[in-house]
C-alpha atoms as a PDB file:
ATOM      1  CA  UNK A   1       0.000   0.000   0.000  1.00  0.00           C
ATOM      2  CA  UNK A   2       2.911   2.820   0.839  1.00  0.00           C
ATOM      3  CA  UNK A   3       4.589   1.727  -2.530  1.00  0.00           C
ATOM      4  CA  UNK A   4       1.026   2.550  -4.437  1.00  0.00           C
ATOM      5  CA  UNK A   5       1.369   5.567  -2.813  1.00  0.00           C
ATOM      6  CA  UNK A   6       4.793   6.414  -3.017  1.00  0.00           C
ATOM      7  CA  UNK A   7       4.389   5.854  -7.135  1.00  0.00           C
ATOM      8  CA  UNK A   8       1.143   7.773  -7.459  1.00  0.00           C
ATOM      9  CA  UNK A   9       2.771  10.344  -5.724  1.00  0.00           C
ATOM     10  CA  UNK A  10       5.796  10.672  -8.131  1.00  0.00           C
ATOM     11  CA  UNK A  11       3.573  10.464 -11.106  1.00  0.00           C
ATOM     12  CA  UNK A  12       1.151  13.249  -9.805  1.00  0.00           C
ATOM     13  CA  UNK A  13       4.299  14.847  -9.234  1.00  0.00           C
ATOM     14  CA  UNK A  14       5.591  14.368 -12.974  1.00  0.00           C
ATOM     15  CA  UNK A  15       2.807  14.996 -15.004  1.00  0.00           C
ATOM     16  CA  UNK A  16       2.207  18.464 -12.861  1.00  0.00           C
ATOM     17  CA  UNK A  17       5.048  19.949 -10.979  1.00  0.00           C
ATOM     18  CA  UNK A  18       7.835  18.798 -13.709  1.00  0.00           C
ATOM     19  CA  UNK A  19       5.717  20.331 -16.669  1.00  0.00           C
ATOM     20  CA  UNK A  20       5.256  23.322 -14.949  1.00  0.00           C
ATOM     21  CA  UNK A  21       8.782  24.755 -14.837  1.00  0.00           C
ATOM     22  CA  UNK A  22       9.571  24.844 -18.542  1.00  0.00           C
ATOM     23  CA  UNK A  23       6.283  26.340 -19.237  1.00  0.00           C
ATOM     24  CA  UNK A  24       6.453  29.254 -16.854  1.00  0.00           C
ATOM     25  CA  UNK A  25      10.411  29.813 -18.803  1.00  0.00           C
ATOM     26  CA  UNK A  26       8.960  29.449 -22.417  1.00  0.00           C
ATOM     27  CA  UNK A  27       5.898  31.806 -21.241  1.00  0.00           C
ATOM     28  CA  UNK A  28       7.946  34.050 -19.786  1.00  0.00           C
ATOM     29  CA  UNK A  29      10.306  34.597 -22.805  1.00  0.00           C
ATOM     30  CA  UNK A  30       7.108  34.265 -25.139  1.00  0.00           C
ATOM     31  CA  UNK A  31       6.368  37.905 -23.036  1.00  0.00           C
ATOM     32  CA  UNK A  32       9.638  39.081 -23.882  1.00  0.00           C
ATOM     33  CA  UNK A  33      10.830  37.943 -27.220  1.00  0.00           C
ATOM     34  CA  UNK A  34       7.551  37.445 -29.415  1.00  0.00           C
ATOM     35  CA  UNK A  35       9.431  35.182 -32.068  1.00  0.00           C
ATOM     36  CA  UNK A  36       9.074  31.722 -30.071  1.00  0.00           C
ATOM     37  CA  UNK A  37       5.890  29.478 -31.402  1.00  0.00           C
ATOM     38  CA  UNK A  38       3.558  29.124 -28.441  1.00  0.00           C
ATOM     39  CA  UNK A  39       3.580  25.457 -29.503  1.00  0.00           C
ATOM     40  CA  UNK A  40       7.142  25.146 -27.613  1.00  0.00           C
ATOM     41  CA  UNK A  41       5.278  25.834 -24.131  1.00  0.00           C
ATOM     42  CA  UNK A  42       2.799  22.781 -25.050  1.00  0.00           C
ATOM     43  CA  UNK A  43       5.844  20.823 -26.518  1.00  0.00           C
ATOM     44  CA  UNK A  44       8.395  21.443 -23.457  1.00  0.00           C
ATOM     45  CA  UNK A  45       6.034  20.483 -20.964  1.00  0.00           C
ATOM     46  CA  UNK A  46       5.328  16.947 -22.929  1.00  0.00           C
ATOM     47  CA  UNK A  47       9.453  16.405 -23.152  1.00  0.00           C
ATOM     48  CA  UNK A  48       9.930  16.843 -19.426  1.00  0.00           C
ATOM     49  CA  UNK A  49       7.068  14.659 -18.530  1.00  0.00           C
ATOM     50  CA  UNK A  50       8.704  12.027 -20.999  1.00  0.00           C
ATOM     51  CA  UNK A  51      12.364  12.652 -19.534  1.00  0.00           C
ATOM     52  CA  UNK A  52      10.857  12.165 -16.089  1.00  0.00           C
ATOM     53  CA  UNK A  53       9.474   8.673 -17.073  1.00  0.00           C
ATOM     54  CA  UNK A  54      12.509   7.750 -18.707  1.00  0.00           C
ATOM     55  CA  UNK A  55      14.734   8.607 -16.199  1.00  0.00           C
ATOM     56  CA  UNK A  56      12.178   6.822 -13.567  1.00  0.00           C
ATOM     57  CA  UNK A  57      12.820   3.307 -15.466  1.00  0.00           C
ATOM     58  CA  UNK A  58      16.105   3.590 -15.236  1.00  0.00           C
ATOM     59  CA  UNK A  59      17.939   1.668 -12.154  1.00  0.00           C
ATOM     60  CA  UNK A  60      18.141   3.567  -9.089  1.00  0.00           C
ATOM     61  CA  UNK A  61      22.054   4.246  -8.710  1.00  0.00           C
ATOM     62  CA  UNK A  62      21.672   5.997 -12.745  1.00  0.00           C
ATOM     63  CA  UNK A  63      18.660   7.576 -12.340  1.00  0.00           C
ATOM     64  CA  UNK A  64      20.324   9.069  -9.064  1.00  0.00           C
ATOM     65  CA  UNK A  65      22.794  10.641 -10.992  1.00  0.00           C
ATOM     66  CA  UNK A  66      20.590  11.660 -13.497  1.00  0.00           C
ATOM     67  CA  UNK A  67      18.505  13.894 -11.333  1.00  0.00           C
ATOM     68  CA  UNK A  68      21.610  15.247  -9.434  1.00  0.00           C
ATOM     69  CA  UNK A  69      23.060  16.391 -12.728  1.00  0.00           C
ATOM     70  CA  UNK A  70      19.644  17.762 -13.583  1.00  0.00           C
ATOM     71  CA  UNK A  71      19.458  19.585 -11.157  1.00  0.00           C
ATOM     72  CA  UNK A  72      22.878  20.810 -11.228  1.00  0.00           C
ATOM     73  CA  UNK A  73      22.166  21.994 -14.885  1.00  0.00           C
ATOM     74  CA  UNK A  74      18.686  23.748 -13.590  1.00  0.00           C
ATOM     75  CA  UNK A  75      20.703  25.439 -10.827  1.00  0.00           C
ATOM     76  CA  UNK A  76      23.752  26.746 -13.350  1.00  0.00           C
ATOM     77  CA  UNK A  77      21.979  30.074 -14.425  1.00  0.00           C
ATOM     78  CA  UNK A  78      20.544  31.082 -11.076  1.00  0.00           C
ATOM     79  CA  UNK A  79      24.074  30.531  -9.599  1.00  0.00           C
ATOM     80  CA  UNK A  80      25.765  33.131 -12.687  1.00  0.00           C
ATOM     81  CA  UNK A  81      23.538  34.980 -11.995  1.00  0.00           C
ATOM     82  CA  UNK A  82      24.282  35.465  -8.093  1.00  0.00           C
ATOM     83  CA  UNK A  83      27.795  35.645  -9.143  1.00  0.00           C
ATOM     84  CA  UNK A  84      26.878  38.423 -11.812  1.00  0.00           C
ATOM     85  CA  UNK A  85      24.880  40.581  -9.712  1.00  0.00           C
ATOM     86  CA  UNK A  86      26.924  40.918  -6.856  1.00  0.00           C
ATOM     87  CA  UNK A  87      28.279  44.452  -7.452  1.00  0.00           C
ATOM     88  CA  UNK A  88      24.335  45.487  -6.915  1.00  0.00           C
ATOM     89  CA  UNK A  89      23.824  43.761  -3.760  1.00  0.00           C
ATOM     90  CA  UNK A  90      24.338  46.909  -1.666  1.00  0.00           C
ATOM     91  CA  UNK A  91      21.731  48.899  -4.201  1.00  0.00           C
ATOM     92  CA  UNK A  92      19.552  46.529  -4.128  1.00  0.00           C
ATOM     93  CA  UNK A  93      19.994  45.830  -0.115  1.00  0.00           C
ATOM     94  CA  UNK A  94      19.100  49.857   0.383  1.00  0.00           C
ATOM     95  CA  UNK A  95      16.005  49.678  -1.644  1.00  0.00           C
ATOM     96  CA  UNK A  96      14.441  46.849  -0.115  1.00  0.00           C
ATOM     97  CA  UNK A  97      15.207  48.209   3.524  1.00  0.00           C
ATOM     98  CA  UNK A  98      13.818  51.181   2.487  1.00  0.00           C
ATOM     99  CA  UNK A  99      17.205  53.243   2.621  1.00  0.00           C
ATOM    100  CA  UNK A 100      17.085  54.379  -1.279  1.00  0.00           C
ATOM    101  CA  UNK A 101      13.956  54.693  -3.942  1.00  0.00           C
ATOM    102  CA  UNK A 102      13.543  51.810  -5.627  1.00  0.00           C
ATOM    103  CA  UNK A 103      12.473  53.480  -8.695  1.00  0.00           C
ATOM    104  CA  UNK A 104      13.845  55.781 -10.348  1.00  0.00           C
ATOM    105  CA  UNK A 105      12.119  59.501 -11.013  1.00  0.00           C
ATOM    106  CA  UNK A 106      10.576  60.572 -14.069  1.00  0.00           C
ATOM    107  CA  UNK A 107      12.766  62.692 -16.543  1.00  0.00           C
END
């Protein structure tokens, strides 16, 4: 009975929470760059679903090192990004204490 749950569980969890990342990327760079087909956003969330199965029937030890790579990969451009915006830190520290405006004034 706890192993029907346990795999219900991870398929609710692929089918929705897995599919949901790459759609909220490809939607937000459909709002900024117009030239993507909407059909990626369908088409992304399908692959990931799919990769998430695969990777499931693989043996435990691969599929381990599968999702720690993954996730390594997902984590790469929040981590350059930390590294590149470090020079703002104390700007952006004084606008959310409330030290500095955190918009600028009209010209």
């Amino acid at each position: 009975a706890a192993s029907a749950t346990v795999a219900l569980n991870m398929v609710v969890y692929q089918i929705v929470d897995l599919a949901t990342y790459p759609s909220l990327v490809v939607g937000y760079t459909l709002d900024v760059e117009q030239s993507i087909s909407p059909w990626v956003v369908t088409a992304s969330s399908y692959m990931v679903i799919a990769l998430g199965l695969a990777a499931n029937l693989l043996n435990i030890r691969v599929a381990t090192e599968l999702y720690t790579w993954m996730l390594g990969l997902i984590l790469l451009p929040f981590a350059v990004g930390l590294i590149l915006s470090v020079k703002s830190w104390p700007v952006a520290w004084a606008a959310a204490i409330g030290r500095a405006p955190s918009t600028l004034e009209p010209v």
